[in-house]
PDB file of N, CA and C in Angstrom:
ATOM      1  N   UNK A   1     -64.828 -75.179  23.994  1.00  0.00           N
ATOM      2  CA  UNK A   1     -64.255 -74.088  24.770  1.00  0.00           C
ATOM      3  C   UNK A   1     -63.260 -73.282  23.937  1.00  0.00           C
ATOM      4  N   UNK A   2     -62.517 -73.755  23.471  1.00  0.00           N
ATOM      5  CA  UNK A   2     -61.387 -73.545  22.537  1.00  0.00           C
ATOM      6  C   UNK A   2     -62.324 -72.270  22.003  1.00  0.00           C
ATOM      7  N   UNK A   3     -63.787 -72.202  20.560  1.00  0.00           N
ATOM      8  CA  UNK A   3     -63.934 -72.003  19.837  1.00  0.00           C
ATOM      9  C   UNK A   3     -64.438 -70.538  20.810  1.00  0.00           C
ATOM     10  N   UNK A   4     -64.842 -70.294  22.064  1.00  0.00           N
ATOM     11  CA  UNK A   4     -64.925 -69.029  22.838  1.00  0.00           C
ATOM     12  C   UNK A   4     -63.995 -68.045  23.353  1.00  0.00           C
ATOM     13  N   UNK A   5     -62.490 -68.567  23.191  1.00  0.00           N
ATOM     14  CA  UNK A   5     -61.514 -68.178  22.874  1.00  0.00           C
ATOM     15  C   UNK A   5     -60.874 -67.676  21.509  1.00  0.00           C
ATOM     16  N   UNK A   6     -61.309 -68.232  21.096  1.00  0.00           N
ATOM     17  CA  UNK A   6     -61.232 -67.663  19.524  1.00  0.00           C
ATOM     18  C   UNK A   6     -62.175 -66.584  19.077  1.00  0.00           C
ATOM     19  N   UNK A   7     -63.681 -66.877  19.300  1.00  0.00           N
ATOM     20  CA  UNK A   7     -64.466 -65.584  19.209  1.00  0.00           C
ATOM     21  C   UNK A   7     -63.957 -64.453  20.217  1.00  0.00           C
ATOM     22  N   UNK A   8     -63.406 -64.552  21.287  1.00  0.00           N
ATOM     23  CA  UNK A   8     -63.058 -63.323  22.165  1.00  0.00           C
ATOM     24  C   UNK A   8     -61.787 -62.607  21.524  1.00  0.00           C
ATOM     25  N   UNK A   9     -60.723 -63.421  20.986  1.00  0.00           N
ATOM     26  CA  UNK A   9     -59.403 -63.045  20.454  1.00  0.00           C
ATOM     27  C   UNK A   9     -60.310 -62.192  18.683  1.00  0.00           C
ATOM     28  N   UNK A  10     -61.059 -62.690  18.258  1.00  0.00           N
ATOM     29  CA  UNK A  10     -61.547 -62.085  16.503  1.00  0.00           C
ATOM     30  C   UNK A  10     -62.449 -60.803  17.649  1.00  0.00           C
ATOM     31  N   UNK A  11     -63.176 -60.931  18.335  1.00  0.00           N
ATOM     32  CA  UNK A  11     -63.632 -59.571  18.999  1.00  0.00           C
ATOM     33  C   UNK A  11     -62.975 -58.789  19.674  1.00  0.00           C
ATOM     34  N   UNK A  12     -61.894 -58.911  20.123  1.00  0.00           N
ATOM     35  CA  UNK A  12     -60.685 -57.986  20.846  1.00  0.00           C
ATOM     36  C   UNK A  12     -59.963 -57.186  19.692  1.00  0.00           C
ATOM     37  N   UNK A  13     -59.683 -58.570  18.470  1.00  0.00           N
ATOM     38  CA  UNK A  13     -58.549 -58.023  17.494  1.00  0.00           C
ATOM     39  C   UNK A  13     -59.628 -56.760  16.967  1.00  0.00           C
ATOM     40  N   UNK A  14     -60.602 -56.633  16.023  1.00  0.00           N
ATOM     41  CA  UNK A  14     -62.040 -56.098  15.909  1.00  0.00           C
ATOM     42  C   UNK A  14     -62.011 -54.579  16.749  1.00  0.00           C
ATOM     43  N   UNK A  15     -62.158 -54.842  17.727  1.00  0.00           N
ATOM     44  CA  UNK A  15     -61.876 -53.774  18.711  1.00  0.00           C
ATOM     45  C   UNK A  15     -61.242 -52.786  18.675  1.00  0.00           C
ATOM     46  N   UNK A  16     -59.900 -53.259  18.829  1.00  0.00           N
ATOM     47  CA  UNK A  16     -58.202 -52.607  18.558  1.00  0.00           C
ATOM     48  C   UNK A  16     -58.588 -52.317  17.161  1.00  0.00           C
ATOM     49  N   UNK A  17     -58.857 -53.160  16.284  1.00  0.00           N
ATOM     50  CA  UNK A  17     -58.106 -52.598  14.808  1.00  0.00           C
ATOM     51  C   UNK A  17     -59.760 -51.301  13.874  1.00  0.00           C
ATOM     52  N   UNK A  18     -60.855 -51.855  14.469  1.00  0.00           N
ATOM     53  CA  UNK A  18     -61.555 -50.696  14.312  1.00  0.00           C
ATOM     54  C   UNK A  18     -61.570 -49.304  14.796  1.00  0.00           C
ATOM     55  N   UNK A  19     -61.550 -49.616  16.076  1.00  0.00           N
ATOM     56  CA  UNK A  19     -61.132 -48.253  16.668  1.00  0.00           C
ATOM     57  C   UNK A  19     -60.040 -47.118  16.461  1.00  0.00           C
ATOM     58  N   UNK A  20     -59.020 -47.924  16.311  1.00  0.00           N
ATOM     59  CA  UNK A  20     -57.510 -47.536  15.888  1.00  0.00           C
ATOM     60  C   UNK A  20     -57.150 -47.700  17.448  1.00  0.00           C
ATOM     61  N   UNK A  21     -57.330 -48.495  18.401  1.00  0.00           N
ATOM     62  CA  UNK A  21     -56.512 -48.431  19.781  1.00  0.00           C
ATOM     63  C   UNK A  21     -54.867 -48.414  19.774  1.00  0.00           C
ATOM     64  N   UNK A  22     -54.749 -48.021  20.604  1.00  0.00           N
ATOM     65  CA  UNK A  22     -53.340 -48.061  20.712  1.00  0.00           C
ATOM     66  C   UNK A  22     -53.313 -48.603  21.546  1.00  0.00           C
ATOM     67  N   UNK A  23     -53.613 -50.685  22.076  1.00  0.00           N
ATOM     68  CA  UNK A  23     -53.651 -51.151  23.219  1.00  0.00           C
ATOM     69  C   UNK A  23     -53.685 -52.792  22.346  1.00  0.00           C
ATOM     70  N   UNK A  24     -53.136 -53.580  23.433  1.00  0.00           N
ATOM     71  CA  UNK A  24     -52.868 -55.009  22.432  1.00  0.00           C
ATOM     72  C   UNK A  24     -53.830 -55.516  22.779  1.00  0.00           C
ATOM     73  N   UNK A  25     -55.124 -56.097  21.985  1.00  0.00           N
ATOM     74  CA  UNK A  25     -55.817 -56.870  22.096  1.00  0.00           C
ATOM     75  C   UNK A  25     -55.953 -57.804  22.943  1.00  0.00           C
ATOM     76  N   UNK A  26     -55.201 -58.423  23.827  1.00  0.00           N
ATOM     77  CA  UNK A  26     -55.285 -59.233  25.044  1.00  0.00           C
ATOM     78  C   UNK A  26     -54.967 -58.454  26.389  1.00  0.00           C
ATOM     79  N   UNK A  27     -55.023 -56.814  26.454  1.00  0.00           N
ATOM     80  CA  UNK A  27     -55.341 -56.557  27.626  1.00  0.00           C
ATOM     81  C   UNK A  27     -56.499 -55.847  27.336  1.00  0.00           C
ATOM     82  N   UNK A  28     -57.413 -56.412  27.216  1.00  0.00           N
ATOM     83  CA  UNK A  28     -59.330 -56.661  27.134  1.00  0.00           C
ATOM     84  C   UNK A  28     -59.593 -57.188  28.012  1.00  0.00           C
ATOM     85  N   UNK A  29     -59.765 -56.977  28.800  1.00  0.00           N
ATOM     86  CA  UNK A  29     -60.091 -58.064  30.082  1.00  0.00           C
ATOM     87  C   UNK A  29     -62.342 -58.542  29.295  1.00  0.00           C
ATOM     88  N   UNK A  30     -61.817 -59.814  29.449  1.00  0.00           N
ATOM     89  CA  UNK A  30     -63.908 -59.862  28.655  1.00  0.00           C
ATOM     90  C   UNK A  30     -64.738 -59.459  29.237  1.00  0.00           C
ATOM     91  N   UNK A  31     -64.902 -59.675  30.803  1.00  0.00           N
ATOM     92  CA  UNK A  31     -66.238 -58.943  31.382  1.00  0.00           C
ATOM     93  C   UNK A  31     -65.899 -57.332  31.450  1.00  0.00           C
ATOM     94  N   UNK A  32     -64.932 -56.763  31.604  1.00  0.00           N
ATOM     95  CA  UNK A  32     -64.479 -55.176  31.657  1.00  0.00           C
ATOM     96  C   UNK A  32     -65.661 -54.119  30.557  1.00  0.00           C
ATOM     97  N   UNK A  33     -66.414 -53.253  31.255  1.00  0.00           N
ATOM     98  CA  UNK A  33     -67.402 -52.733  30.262  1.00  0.00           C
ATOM     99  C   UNK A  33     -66.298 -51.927  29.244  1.00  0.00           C
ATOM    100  N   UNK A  34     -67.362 -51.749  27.871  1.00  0.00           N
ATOM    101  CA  UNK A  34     -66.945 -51.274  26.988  1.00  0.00           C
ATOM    102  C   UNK A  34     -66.982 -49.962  26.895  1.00  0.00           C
ATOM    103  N   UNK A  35     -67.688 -49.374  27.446  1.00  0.00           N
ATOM    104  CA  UNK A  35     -68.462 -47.812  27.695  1.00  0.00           C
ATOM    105  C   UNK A  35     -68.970 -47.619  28.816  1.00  0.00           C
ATOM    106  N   UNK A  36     -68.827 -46.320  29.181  1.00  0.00           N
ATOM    107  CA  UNK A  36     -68.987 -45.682  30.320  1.00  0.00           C
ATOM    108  C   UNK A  36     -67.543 -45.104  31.263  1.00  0.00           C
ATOM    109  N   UNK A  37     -67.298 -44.682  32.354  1.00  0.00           N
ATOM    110  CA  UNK A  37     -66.593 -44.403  32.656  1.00  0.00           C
ATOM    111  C   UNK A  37     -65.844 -45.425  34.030  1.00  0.00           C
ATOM    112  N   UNK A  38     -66.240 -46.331  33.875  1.00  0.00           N
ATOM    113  CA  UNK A  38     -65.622 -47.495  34.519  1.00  0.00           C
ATOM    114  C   UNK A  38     -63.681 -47.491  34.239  1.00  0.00           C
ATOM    115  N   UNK A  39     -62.953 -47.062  35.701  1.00  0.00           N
ATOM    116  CA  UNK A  39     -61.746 -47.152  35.038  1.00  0.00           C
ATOM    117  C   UNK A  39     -61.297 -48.903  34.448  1.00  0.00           C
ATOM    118  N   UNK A  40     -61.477 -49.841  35.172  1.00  0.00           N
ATOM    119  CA  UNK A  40     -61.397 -50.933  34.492  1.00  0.00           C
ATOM    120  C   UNK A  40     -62.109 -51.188  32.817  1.00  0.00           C
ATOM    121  N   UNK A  41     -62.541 -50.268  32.247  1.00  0.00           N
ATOM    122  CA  UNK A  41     -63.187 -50.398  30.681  1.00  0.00           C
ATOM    123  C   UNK A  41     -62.270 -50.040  29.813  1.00  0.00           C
ATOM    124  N   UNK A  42     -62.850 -49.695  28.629  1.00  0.00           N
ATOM    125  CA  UNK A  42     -62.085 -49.040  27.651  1.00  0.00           C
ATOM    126  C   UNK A  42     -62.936 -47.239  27.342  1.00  0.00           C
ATOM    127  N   UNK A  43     -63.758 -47.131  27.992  1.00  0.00           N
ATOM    128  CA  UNK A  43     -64.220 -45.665  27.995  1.00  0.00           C
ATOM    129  C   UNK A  43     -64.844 -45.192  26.537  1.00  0.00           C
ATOM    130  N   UNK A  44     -65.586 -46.481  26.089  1.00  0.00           N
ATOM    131  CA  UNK A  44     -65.926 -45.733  24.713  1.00  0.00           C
ATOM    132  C   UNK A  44     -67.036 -44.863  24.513  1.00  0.00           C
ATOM    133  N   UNK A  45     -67.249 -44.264  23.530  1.00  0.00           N
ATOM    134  CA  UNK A  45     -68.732 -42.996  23.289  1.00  0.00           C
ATOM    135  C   UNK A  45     -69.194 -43.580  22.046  1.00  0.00           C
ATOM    136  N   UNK A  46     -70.316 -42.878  21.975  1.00  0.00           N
ATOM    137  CA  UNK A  46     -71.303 -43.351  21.087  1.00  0.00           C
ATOM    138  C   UNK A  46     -70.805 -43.665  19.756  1.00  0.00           C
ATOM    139  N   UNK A  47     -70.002 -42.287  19.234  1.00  0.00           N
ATOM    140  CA  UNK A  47     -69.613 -42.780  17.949  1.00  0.00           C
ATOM    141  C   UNK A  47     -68.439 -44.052  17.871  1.00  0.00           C
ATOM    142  N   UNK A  48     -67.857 -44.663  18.770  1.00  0.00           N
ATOM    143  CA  UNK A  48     -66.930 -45.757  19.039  1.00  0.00           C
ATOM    144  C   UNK A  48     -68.044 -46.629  18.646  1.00  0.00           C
ATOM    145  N   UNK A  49     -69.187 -46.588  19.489  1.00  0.00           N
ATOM    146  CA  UNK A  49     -70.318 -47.836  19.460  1.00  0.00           C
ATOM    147  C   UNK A  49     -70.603 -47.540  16.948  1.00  0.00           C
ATOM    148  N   UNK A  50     -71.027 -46.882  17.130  1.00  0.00           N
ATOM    149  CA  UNK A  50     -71.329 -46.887  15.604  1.00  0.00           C
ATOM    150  C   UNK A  50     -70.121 -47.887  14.579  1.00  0.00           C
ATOM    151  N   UNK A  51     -68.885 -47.256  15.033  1.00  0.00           N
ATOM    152  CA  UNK A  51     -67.824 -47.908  14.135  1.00  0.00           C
ATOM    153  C   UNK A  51     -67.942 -49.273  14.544  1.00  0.00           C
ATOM    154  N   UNK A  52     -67.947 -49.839  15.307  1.00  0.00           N
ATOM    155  CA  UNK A  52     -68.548 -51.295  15.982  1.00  0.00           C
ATOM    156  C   UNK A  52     -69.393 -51.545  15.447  1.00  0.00           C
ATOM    157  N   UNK A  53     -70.361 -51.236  15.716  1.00  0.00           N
ATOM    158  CA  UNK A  53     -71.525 -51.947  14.850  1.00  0.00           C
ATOM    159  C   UNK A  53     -71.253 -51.800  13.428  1.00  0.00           C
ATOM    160  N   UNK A  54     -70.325 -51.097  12.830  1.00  0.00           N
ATOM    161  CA  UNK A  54     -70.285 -51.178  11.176  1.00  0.00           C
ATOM    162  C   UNK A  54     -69.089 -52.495  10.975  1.00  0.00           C
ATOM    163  N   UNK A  55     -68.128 -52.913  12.490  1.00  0.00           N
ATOM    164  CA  UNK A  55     -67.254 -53.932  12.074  1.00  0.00           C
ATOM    165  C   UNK A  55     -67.522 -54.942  12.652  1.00  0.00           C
ATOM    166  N   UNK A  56     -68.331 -54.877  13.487  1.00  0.00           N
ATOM    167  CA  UNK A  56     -69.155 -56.459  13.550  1.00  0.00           C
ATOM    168  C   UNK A  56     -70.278 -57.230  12.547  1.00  0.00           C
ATOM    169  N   UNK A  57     -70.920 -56.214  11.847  1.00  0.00           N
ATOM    170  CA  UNK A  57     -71.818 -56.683  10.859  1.00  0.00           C
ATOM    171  C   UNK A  57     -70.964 -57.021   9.624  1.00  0.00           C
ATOM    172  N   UNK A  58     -69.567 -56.051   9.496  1.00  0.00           N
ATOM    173  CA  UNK A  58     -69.028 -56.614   8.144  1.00  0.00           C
ATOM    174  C   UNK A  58     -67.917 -57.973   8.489  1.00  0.00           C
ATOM    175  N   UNK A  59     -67.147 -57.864   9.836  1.00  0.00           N
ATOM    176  CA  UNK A  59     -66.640 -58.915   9.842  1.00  0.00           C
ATOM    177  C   UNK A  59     -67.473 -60.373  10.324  1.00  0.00           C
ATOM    178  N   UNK A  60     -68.603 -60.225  10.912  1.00  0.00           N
ATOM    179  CA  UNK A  60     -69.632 -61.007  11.345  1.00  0.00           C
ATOM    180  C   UNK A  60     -70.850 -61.660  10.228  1.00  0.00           C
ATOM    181  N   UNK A  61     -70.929 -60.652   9.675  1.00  0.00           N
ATOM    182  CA  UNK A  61     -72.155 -60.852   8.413  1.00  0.00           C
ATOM    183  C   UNK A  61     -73.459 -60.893   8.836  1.00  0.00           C
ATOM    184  N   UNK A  62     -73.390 -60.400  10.044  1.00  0.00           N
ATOM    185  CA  UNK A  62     -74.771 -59.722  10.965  1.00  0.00           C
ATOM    186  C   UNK A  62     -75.289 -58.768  10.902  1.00  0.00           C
ATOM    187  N   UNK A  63     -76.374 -58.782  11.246  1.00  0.00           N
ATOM    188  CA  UNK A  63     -77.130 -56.918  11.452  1.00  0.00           C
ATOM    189  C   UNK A  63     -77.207 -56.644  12.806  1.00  0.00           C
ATOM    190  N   UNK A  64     -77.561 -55.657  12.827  1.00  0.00           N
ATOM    191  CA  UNK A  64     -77.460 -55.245  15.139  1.00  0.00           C
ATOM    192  C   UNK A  64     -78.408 -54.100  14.410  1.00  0.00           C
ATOM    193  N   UNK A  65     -79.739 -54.264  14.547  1.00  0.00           N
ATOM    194  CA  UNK A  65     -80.781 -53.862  14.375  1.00  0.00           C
ATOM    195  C   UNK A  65     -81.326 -53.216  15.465  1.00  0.00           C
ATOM    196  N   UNK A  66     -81.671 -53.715  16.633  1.00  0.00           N
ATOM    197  CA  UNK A  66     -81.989 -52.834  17.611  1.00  0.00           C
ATOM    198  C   UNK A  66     -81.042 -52.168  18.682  1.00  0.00           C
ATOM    199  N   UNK A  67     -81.334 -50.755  18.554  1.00  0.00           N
ATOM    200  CA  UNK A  67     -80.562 -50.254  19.688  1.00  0.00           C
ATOM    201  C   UNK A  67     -80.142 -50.695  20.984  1.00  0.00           C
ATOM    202  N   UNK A  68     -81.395 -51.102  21.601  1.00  0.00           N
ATOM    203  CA  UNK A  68     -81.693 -51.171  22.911  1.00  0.00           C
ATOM    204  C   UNK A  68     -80.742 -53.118  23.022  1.00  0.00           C
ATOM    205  N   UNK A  69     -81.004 -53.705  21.977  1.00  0.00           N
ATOM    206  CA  UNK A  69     -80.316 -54.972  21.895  1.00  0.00           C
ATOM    207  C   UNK A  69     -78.730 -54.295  22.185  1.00  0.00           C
ATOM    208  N   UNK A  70     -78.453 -53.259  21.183  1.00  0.00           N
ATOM    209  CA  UNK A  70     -77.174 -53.243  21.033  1.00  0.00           C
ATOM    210  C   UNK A  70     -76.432 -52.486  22.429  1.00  0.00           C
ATOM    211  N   UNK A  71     -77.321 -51.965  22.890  1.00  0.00           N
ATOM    212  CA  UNK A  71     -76.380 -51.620  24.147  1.00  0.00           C
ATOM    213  C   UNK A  71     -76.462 -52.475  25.252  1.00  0.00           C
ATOM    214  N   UNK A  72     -77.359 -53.609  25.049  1.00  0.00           N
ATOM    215  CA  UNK A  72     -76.762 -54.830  26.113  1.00  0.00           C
ATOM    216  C   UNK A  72     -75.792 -55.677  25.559  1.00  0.00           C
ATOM    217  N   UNK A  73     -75.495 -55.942  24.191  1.00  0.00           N
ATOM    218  CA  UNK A  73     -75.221 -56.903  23.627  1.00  0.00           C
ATOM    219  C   UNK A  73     -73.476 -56.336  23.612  1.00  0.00           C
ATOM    220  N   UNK A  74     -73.365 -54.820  23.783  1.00  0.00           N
ATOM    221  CA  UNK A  74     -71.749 -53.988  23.188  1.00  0.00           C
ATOM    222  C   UNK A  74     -71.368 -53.539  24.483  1.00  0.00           C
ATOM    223  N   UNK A  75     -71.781 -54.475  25.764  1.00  0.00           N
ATOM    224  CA  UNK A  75     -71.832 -54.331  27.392  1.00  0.00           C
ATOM    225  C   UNK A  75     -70.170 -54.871  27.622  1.00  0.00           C
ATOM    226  N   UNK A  76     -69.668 -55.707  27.059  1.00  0.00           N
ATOM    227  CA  UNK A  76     -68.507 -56.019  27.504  1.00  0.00           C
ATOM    228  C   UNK A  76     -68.146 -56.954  26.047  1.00  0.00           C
ATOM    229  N   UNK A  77     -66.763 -57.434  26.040  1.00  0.00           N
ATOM    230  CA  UNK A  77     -66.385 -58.308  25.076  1.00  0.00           C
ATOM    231  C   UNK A  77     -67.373 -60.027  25.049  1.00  0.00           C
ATOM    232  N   UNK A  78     -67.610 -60.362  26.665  1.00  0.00           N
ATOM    233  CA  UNK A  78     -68.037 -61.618  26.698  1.00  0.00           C
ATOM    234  C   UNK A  78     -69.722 -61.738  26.030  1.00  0.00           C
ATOM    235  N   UNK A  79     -70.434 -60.112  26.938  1.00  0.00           N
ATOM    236  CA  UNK A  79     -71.846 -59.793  26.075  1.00  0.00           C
ATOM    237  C   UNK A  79     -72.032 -59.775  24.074  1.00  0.00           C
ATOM    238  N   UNK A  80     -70.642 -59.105  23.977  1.00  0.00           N
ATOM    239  CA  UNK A  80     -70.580 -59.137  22.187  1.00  0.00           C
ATOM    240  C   UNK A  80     -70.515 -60.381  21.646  1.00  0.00           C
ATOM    241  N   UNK A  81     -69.660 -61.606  22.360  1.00  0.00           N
ATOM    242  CA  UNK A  81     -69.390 -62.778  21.987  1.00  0.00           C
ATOM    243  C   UNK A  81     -70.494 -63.617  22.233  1.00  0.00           C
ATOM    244  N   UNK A  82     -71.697 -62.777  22.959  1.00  0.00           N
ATOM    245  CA  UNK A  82     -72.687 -63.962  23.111  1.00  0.00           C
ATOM    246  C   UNK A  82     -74.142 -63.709  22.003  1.00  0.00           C
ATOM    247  N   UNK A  83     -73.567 -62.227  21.965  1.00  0.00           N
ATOM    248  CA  UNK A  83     -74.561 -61.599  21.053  1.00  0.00           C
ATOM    249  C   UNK A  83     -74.435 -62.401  19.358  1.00  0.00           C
ATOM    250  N   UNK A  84     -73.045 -62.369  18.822  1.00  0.00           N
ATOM    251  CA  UNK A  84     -72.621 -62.314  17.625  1.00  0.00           C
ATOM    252  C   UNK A  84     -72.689 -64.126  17.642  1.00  0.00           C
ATOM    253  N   UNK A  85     -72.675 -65.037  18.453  1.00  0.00           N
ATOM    254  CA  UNK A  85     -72.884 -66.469  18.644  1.00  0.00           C
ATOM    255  C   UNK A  85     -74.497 -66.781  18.106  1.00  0.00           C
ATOM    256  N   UNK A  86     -75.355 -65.967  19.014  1.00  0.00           N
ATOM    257  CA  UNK A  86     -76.817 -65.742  19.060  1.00  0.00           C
ATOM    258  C   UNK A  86     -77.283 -65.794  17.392  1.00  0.00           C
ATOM    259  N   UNK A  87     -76.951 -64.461  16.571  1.00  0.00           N
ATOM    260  CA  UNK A  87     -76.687 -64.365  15.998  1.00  0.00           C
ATOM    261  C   UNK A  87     -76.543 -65.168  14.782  1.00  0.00           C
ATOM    262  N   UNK A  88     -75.818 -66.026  14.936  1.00  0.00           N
ATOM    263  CA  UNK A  88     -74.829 -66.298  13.852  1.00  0.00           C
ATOM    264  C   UNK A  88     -75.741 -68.229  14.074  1.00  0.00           C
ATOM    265  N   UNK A  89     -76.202 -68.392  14.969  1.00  0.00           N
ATOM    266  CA  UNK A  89     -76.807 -69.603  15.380  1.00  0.00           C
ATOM    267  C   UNK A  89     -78.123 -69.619  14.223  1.00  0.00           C
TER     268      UNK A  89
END
């Protein structure tokens, strides 16, 4: 359990420090979508999704190859953490 806490805290920090947020990494709520206009989200757009996928593959050492993967997988923090687990398995 511990080690799903830790992937959510390296995908929050990730988040914040790719993006440039101006928001502390633990008010991420994990299921909260990442995109779209959900006020509970973070409201991101496409090019947000790109810089993501360039800092999950370099801090991850993954590829996110399909689109259609990647917009279920960049659905919320808990979807990224299950994606980049998947992944990395």
């Amino acid at each position: 359990m511990e080690q799903v806490e830790e992937m959510k805290g390296r995908v929050k920090a990730l988040i914040v420090r790719q993006l440039k947020l101006e928001i502390e990494p633990g008010s991420i709520q994990d299921d909260a979508p990442l995109f779209g206009d959900d006020p509970s989200g973070l409201g991101l757009d496409s090019i947000d999704a790109l810089e993501l996928v360039l800092g999950i593959e370099k801090e991850f050492g993954i590829k996110v190859q399909d689109e259609e993967v990647g917009v279920k997988a960049f659905a919320s923090v808990n979807a990224l953490c299950e994606f980049v687990e998947s992944k990395a398995a």
